[in-house]
Protein backbone atom coordinates (compact mmCIF):
# COMPACT_ATOMS: atom_id res chain seq x y z
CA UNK A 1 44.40 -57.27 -11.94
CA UNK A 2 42.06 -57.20 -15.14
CA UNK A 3 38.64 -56.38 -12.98
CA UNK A 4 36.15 -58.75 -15.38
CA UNK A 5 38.69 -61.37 -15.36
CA UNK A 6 38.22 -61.06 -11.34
CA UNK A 7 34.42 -61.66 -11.17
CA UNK A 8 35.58 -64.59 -13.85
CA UNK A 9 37.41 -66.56 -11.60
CA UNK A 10 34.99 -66.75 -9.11
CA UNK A 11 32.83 -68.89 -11.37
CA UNK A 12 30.05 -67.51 -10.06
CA UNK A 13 26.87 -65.42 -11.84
CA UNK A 14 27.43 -61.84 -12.69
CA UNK A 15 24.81 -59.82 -11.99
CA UNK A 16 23.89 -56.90 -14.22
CA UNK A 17 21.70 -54.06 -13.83
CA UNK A 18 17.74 -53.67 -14.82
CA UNK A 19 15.95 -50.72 -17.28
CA UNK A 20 17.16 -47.74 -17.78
CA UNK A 21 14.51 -45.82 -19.73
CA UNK A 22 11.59 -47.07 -16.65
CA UNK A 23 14.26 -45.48 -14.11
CA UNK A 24 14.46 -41.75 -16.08
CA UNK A 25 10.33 -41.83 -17.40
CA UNK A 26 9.97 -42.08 -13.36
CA UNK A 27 12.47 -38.88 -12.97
CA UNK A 28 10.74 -37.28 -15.53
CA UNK A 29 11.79 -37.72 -19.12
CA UNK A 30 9.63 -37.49 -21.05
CA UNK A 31 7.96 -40.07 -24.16
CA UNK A 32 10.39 -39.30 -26.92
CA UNK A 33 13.08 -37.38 -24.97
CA UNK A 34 16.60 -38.12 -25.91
CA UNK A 35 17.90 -40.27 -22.28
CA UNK A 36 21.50 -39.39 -23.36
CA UNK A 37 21.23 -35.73 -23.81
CA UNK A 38 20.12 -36.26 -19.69
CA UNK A 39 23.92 -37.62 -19.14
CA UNK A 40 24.88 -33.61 -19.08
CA UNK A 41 21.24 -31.68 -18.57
CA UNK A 42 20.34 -34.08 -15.85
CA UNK A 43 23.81 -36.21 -14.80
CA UNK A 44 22.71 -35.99 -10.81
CA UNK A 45 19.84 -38.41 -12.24
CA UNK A 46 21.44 -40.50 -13.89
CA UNK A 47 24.03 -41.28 -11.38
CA UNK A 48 21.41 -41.98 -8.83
CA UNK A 49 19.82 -44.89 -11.32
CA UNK A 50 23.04 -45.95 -11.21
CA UNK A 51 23.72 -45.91 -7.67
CA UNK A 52 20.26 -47.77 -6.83
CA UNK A 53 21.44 -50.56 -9.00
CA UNK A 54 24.94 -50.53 -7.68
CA UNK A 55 22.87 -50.50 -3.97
CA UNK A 56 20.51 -53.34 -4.84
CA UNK A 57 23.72 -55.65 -5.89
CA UNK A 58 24.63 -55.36 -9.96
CA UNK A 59 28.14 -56.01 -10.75
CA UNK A 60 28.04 -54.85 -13.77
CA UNK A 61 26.50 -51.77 -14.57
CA UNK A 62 25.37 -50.17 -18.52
CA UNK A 63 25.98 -46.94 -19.26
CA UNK A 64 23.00 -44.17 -20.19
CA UNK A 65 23.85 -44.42 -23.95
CA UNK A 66 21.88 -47.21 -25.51
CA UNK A 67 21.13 -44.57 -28.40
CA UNK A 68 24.09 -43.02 -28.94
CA UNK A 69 25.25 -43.28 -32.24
CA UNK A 70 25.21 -40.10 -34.55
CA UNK A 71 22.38 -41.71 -36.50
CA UNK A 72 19.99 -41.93 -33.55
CA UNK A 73 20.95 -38.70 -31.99
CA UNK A 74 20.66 -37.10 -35.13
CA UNK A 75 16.67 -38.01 -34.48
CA UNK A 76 17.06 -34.76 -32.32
CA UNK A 77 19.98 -32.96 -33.70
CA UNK A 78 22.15 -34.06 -31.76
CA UNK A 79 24.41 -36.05 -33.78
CA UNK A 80 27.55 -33.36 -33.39
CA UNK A 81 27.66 -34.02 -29.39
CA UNK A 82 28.28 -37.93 -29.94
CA UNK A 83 31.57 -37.88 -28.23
CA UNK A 84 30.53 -35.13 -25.30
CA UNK A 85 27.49 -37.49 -24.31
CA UNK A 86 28.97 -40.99 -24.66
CA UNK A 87 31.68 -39.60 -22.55
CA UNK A 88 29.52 -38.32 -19.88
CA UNK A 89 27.36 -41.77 -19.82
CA UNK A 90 30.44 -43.55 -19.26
CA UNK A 91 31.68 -40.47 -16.27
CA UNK A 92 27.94 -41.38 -15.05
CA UNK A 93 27.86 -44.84 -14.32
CA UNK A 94 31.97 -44.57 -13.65
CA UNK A 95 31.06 -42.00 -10.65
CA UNK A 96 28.51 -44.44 -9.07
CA UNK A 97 30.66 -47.69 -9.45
CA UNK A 98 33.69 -46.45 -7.92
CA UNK A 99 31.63 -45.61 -4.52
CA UNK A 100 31.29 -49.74 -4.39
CA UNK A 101 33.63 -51.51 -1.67
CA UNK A 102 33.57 -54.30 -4.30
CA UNK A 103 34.54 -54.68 -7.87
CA UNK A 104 31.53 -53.16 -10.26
CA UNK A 105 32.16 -52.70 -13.83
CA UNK A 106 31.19 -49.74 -16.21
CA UNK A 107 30.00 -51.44 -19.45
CA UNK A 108 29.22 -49.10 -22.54
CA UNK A 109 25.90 -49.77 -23.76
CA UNK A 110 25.81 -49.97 -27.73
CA UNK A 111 22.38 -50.25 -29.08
CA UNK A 112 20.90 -51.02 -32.93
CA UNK A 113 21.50 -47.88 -35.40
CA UNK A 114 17.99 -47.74 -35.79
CA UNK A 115 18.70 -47.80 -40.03
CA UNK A 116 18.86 -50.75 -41.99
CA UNK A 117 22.00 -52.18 -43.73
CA UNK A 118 22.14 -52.28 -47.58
CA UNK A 119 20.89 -53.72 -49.40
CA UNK A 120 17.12 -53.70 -47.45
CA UNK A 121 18.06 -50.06 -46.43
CA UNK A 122 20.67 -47.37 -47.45
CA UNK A 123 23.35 -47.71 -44.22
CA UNK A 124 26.98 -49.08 -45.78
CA UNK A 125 28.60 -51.61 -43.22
CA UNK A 126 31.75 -48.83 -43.19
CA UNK A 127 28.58 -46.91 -42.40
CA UNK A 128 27.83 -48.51 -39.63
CA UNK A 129 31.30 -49.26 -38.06
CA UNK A 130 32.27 -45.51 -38.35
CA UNK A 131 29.55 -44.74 -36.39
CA UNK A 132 30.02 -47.32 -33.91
CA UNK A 133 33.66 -46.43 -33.85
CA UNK A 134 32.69 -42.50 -32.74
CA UNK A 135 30.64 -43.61 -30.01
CA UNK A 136 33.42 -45.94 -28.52
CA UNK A 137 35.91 -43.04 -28.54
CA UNK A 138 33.78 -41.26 -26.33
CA UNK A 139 32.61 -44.56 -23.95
CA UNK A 140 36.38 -45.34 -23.94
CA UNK A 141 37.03 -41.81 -22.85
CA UNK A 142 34.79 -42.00 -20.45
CA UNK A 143 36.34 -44.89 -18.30
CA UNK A 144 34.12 -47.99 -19.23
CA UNK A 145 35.93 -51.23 -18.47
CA UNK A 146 33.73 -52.96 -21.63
CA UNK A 147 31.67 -52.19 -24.21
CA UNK A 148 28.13 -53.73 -24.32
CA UNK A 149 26.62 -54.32 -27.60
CA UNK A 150 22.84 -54.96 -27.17
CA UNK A 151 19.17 -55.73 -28.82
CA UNK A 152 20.81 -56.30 -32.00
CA UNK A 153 18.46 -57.55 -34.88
CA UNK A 154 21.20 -57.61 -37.65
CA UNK A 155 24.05 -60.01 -37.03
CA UNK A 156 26.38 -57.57 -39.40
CA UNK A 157 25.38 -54.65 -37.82
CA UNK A 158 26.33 -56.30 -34.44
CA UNK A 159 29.70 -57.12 -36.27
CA UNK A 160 30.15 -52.97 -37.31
CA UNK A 161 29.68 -52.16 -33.43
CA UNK A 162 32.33 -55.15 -32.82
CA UNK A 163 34.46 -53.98 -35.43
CA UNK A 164 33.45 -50.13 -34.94
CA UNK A 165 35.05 -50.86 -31.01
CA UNK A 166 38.29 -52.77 -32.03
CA UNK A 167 39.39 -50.08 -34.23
CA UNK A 168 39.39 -47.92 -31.09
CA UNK A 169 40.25 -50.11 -28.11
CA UNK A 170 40.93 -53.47 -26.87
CA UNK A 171 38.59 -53.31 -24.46
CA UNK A 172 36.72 -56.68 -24.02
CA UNK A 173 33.28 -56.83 -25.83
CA UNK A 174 29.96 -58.68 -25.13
CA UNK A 175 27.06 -58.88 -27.57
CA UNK A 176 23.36 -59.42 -26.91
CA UNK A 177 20.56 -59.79 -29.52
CA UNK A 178 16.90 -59.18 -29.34
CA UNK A 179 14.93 -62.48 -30.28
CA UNK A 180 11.49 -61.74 -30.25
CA UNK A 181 9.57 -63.07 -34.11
CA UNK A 182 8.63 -66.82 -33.12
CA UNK A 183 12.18 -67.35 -31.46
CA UNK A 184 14.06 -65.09 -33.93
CA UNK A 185 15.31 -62.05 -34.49
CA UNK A 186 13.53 -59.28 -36.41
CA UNK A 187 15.91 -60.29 -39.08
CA UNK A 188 15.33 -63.91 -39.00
CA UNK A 189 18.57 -64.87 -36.98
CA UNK A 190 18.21 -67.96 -34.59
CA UNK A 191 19.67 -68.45 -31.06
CA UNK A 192 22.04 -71.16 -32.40
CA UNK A 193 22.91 -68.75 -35.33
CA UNK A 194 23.70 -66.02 -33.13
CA UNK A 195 25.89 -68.07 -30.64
CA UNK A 196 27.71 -69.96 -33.38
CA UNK A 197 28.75 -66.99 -35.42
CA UNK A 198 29.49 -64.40 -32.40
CA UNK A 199 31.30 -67.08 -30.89
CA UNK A 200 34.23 -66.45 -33.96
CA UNK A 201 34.53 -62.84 -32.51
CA UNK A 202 36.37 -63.35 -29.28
CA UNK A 203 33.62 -61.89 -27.22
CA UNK A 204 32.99 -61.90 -23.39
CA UNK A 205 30.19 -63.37 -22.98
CA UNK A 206 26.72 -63.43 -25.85
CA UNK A 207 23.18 -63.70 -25.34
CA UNK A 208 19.79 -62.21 -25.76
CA UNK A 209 17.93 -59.26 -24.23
CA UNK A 210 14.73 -57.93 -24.18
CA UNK A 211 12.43 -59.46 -26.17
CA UNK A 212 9.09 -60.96 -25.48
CA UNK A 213 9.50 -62.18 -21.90
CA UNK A 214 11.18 -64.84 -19.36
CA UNK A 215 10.12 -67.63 -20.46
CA UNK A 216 11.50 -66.76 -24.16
CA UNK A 217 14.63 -65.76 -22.94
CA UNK A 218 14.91 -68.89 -21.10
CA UNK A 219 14.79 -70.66 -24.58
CA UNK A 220 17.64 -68.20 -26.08
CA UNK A 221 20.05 -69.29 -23.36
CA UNK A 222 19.08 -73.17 -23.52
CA UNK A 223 18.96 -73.00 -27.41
CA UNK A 224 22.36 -71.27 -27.00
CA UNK A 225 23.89 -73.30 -24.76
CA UNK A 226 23.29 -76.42 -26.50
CA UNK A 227 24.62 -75.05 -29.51
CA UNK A 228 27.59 -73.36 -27.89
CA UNK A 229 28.30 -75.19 -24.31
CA UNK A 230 31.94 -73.70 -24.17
CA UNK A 231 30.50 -69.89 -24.66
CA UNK A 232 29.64 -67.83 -21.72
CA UNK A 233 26.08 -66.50 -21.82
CA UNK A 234 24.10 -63.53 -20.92
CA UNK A 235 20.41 -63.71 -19.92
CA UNK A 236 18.62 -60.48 -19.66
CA UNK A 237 14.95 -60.70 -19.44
CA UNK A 238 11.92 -57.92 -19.65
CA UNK A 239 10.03 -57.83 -16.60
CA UNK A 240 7.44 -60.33 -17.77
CA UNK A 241 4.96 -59.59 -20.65
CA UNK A 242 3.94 -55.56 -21.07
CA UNK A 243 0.06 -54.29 -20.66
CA UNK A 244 -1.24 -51.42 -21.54
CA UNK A 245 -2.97 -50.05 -18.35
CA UNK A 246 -4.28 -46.49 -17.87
CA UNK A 247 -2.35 -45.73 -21.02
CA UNK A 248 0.66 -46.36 -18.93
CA UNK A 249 3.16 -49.50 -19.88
CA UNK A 250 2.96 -51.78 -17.03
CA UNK A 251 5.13 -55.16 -16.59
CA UNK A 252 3.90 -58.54 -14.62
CA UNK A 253 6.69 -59.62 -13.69
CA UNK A 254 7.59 -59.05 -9.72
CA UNK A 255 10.65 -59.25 -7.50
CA UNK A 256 10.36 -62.71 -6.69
CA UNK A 257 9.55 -63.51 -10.10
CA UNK A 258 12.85 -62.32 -11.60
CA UNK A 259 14.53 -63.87 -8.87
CA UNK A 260 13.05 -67.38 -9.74
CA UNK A 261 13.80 -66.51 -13.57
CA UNK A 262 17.41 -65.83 -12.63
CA UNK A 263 17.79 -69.41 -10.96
CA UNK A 264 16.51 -70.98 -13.99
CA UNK A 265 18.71 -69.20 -16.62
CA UNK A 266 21.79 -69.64 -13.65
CA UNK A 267 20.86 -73.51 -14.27
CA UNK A 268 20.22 -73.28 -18.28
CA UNK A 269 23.68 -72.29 -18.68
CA UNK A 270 23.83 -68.25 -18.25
CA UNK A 271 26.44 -67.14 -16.13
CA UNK A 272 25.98 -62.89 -16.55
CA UNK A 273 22.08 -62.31 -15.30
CA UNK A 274 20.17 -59.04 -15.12
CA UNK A 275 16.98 -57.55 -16.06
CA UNK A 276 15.88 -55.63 -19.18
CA UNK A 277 12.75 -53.39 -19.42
CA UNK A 278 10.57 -52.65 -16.53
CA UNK A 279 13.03 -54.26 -14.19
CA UNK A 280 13.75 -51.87 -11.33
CA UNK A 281 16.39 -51.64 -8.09
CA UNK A 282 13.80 -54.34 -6.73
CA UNK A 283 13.88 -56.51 -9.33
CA UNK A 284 17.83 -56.99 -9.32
CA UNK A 285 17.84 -57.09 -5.83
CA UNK A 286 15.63 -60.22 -5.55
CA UNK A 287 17.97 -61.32 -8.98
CA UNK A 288 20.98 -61.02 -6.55
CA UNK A 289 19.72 -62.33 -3.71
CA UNK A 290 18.00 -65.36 -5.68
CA UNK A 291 21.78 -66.23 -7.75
CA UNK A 292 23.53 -66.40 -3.72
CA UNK A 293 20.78 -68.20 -2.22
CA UNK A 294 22.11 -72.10 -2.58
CA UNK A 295 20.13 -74.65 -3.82
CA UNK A 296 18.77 -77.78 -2.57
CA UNK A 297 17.86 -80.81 -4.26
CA UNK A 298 14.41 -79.94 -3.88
CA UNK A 299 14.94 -76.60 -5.42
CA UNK A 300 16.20 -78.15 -8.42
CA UNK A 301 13.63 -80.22 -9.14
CA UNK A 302 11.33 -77.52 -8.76
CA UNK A 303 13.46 -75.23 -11.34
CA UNK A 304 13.20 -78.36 -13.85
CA UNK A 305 9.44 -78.56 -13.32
CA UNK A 306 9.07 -74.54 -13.57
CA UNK A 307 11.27 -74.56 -16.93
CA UNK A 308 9.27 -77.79 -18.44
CA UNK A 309 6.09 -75.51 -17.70
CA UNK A 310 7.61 -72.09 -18.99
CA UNK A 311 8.30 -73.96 -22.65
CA UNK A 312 4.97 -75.17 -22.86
CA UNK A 313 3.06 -72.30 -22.35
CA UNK A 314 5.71 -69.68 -24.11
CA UNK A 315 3.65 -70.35 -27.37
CA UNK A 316 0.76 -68.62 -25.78
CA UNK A 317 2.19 -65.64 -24.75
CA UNK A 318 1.57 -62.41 -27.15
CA UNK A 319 4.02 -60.39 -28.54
CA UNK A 320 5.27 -57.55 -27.63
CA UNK A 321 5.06 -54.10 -29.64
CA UNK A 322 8.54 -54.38 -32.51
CA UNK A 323 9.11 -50.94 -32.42
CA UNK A 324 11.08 -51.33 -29.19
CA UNK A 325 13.87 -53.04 -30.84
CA UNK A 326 14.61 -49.65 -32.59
CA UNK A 327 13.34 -47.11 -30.36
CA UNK A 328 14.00 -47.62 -26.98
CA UNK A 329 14.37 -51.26 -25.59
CA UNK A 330 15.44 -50.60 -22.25
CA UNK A 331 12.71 -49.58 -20.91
């Protein structure tokens, strides 16, 4: 049996995993370190980030190669191992969801280029999809049971990775955009854009990641599902807003706070819910727990009332630094 069509039928929330890049900076990479060269150097820590969110309840599970195209390995020449390291991520996260008694899924992570597409920068769309294509030989190699585009800014770029994947496998596909300028992608795409022209793809599931917080990803999935009620969603959230403390990066967001954020999303349409940076093991376990816990009448009325709160004061809340979108989002 097809294993994502199994956690389908259930008709019940998927749970995903949290941050990657907060796991490793806590093993010790270090600030401007390439994570995926770590899939070989260092693959006894990256199966244990892997196993902690496997432990704490994710059913789904991204691989250690958010930046694994030749053009942002090449950052630190590395763009001739693209196959050897994408294949490793995958044998990573593969290792640590096969030690579940229950179904977990490998999915390969596929993050943003990092270059702009022609004509506002110099990357051809066959550019693009070449690239995208090379690191799906070496996810699909690897044993990933779907691929996992993510933070996309660039709705044609996140059609290269699509297209970049199919020309390899027929694995199924996902897609998740960043939407963090005033409820928009850096490129200017909407929510309802992004639903109603991914939804012509024949994804898995679309949605939004990282961004500028809960409550905005809360208004990605509504705005989503309105526009798209038929498409499945994806909700993954940073761990509140980001300060600066100590010159360390710190998210506000706790356990129990994710957990509440995952009920709301769960009843704003989202049916695959996880955490994006600074979420930890803790954070998805309280996520898990929060998405099995039933809920009353009472509880309900409290998530409407929490939601009608979150919208009002999301205007408020300040952004969050843009360079993440290109750099290194899941942190």
């Amino acid at each position: 049996m097809n294993k994502l069509q199994h956690l389908l039928d259930t008709n019940e929330p998927i749970v995903l995993d949290g941050a990657m890049g907060t796991m490793l900076f806590a093993a010790g990479l270090l600030a401007g370190a390439p994570p995926e060269e770590w899939n070989v150097s260092h693959a006894d820590r990256i199966r244990a980030v892997h196993q902690h969110y496997v432990n704490s309840g994710s059913q789904i599970i991204l691989t250690n190669s958010f930046g694994g195209t030749r053009y942002r390995l090449k950052l630190h020449n590395l763009q001739d191992r693209v196959y050897e390291l994408n294949r490793a991520a995958a044998q990573n996260a593969r290792a640590a969801a096969d030690t579940a008694e229950r179904v977990v899924l490998v999915a390969g992570s596929m993050g943003p280029t990092g270059e702009l597409l022609a004509p506002m920068g110099t990357m051809t769309f066959d550019d693009a999809r070449a690239a995208f294509a090379e690191q799906v030989r070496g996810l699909a190699a690897g044993g990933v049971d779907l691929l996992w585009v993510e933070t996309m800014s660039d709705l044609a770029e996140a059609r290269a990775a699509v297209e970049g994947a199919r020309s390899i496998t027929d694995l199924p596909i996902a897609a998740t955009m960043s939407f963090d300028t005033n409820g928009r992608t850096m490129m200017g795409v909407t929510p309802a854009q992004a639903v109603r022209t991914m939804k012509e793809w024949g994804l898995v599931a679309v949605g939004g990641n990282c961004g500028n917080g809960i409550a905005e990803i809360e208004g990605v999935i509504d705005a989503m599902h309105r526009a798209a009620p038929d498409v499945r969603l994806i909700a993954k959230a940073n761990a509140g807003i980001p300060q600066w403390r100590n010159n360390e990066l710190i998210y506000d967001a706790t356990p129990p706070i994710m957990g509440r954020y995952a009920q709301r999303v769960r009843a704003l349409g989202a049916c695959f819910i996880g955490g994006c940076c600074g979420n930890g093991p803790d954070h998805i376990a309280a996520i898990a727990a929060a998405l099995r816990a039933p809920l009353s009448d009472a509880d309900r009325a409290a998530l409407v009332a929490e939601m009608a709160a979150n919208n009002d004061n999301s205007a408020a809340e300040p952004p969050t630094a843009r360079e993440r979108t290109y750099r290194r989002p899941r942190n």
